[in-house]
Every structure is written in structure tokens, then in C-alpha cells.
Protein backbone atom coordinates (compact mmCIF):
# COMPACT_ATOMS: atom_id res chain seq x y z
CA UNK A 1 0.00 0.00 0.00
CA UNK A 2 1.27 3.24 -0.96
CA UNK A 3 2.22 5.79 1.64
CA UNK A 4 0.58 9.65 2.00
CA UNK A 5 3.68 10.93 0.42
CA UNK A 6 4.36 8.26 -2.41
CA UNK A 7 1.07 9.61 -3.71
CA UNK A 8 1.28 13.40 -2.97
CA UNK A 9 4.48 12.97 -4.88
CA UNK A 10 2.72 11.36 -7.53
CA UNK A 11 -0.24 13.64 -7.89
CA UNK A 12 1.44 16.50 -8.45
CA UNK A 13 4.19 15.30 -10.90
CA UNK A 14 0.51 14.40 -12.68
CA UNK A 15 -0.40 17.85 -12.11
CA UNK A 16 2.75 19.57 -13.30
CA UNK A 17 2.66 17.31 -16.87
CA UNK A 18 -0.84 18.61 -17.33
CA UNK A 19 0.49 21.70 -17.58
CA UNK A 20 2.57 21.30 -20.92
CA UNK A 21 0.89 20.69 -24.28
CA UNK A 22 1.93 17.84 -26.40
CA UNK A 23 0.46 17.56 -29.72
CA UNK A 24 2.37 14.93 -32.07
CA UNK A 25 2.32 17.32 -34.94
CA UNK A 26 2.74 20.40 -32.77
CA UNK A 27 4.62 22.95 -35.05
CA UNK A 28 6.38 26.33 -33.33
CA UNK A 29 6.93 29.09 -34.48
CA UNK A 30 10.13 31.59 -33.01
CA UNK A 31 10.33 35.02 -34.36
CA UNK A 32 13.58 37.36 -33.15
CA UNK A 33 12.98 41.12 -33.96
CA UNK A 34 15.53 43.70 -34.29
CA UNK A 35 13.80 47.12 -33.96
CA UNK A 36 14.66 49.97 -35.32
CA UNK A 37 16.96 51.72 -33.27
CA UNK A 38 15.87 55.46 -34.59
CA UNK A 39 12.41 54.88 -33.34
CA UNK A 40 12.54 54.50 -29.11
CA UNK A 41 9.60 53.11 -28.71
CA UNK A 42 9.62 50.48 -31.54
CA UNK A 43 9.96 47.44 -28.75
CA UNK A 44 6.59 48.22 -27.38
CA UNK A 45 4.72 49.48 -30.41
CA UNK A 46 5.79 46.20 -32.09
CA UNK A 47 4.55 44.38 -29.02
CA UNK A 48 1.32 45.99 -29.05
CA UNK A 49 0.60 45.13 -32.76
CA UNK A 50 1.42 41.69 -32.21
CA UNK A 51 -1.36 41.75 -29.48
CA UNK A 52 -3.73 43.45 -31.13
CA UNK A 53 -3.44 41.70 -34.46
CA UNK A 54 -1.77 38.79 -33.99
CA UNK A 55 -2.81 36.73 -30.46
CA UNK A 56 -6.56 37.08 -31.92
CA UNK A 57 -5.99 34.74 -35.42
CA UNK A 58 -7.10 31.24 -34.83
CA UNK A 59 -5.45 28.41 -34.58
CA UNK A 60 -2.44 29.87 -32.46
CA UNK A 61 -2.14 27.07 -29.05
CA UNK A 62 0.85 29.00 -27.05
CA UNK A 63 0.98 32.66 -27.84
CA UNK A 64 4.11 34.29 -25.86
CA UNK A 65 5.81 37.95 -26.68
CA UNK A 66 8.28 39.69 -24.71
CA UNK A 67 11.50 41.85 -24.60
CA UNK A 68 14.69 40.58 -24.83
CA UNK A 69 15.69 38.87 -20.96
CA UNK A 70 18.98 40.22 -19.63
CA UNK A 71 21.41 36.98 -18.89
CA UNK A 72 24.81 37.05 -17.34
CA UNK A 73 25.54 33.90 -19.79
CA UNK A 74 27.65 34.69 -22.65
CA UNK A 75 25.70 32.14 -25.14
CA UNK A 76 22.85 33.84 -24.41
CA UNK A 77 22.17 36.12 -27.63
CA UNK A 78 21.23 39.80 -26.09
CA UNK A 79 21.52 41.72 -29.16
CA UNK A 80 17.85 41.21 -30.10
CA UNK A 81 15.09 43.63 -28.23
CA UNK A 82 11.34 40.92 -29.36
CA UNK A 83 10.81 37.43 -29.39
CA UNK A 84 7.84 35.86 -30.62
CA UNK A 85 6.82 32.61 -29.49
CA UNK A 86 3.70 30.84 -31.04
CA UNK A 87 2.96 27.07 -31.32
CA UNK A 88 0.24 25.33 -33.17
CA UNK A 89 -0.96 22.05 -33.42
CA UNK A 90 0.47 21.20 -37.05
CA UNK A 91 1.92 22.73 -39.83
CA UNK A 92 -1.28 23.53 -41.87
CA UNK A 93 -2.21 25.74 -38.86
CA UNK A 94 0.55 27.68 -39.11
CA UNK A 95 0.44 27.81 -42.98
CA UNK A 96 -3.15 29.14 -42.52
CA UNK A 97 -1.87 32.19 -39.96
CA UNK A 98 0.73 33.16 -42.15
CA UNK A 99 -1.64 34.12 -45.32
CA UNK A 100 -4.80 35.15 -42.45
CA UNK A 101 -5.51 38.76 -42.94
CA UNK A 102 -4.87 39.99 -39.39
CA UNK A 103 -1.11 38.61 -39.85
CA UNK A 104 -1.06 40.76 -42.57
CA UNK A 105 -2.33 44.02 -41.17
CA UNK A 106 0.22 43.27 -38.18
CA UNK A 107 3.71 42.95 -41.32
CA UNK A 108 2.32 45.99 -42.38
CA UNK A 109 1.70 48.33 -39.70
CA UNK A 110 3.81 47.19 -36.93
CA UNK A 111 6.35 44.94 -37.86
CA UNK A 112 7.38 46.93 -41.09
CA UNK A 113 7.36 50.60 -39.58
CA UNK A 114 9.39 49.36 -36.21
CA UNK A 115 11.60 46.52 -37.42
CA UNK A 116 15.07 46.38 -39.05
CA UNK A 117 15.65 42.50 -38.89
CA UNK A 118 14.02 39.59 -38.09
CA UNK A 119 15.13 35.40 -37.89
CA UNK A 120 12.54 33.11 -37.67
CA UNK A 121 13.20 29.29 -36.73
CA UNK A 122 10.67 27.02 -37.38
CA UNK A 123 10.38 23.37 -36.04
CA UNK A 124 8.31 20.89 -35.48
């Protein structure tokens, strides 16, 4: 017979893998931004238009944007000032945001207007 702690332990490692979202096709999508240094507020204006148009289009599972963390560690690449993080279930999901109307309001009035460079890496 199992003891009180054996299955505390238990139930919440069960708890904490509920957490994460594993889809067997699950495609993500990583988007670095370099803004435009001219224009000081480029970080959060591109931020905001990634909210506003962006987060809404369906078919987006994980939606994460942020500015560039601060590390100590040298292989930690701090020249960047946005990252986009989205995942979606497969690759035809993604396909679908990338031609969705909304994605292309948000290349053309915040991305283009507050961006100098961008890398994307894509994997499934």
C-alpha cells in the first residue's frame, strides 16, 4: 500500500505534466525582432501590434511575446530587443496564420514601420 507521500508525490508530478501541451504534430513558431533603433519606442509598439493583431488569429495554441531577458551567460544572444513565441498544433495551422488577414495588417503596420531584422526558426 502506498504511503501519503508516495502519492502526494505522484499527484502532483501528474499535475505539473498537465500543464505542458503535447500535440504529435505540434509545429512552433520563433520570431527574433531587431527594432529599429531610430524609433525608441519600436519594442513596445511592435509588441502591441502583435497583441492586437496577432494573439486574436485562430489556430495559435501558445501565444508568448516579450522583450529581450537580460542573462549574465555569454551564449545567451542579447543583441535582439522581441521574441515571438507561437505554437500550433500542425503545420497547416501555421500555414493558414501566415496568409490570415490579421497577420497581414500586423507585417504591415507594426512589424514593417518598427523593425530592421528579423530570424525566424521554425520546427516541429
Amino acid at each position: 500500500m502506498p504511503t501519503v507521500d508516495t502519492c502526494d508525490t505522484k499527484l502532483r508530478a501528474n499535475n505539473l505534466q498537465s500543464n505542458f501541451i503535447y500535440h504529435p504534430d505540434m509545429f512552433s513558431h520563433v520570431v527574433i525582432f531587431w527594432t529599429k533603433p531610430e524609433i525608441p519606442n519600436a519594442a513596445d509598439a511592435l509588441i502591441a501590434g502583435a497583441e492586437q493583431y496577432l494573439r486574436p488569429i485562430p489556430g495559435v495554441l501558445s501565444f508568448h511575446i516579450g522583450k529581450m531577458a537580460k542573462s549574465h551567460r555569454d551564449v545567451v544572444d542579447q543583441t535582439y530587443q522581441v521574441a515571438l513565441n507561437l505554437q500550433f498544433e500542425n503545420k497547416q495551422q501555421e500555414d493558414a496564420y501566415q496568409v490570415h488577414p490579421l497577420h497581414l495588417e500586423f507585417v504591415e503596420k507594426a512589424f514593417k514601420p518598427n523593425c530592421a531584422r528579423v530570424v525566424i526558426y521554425d520546427f516541429e
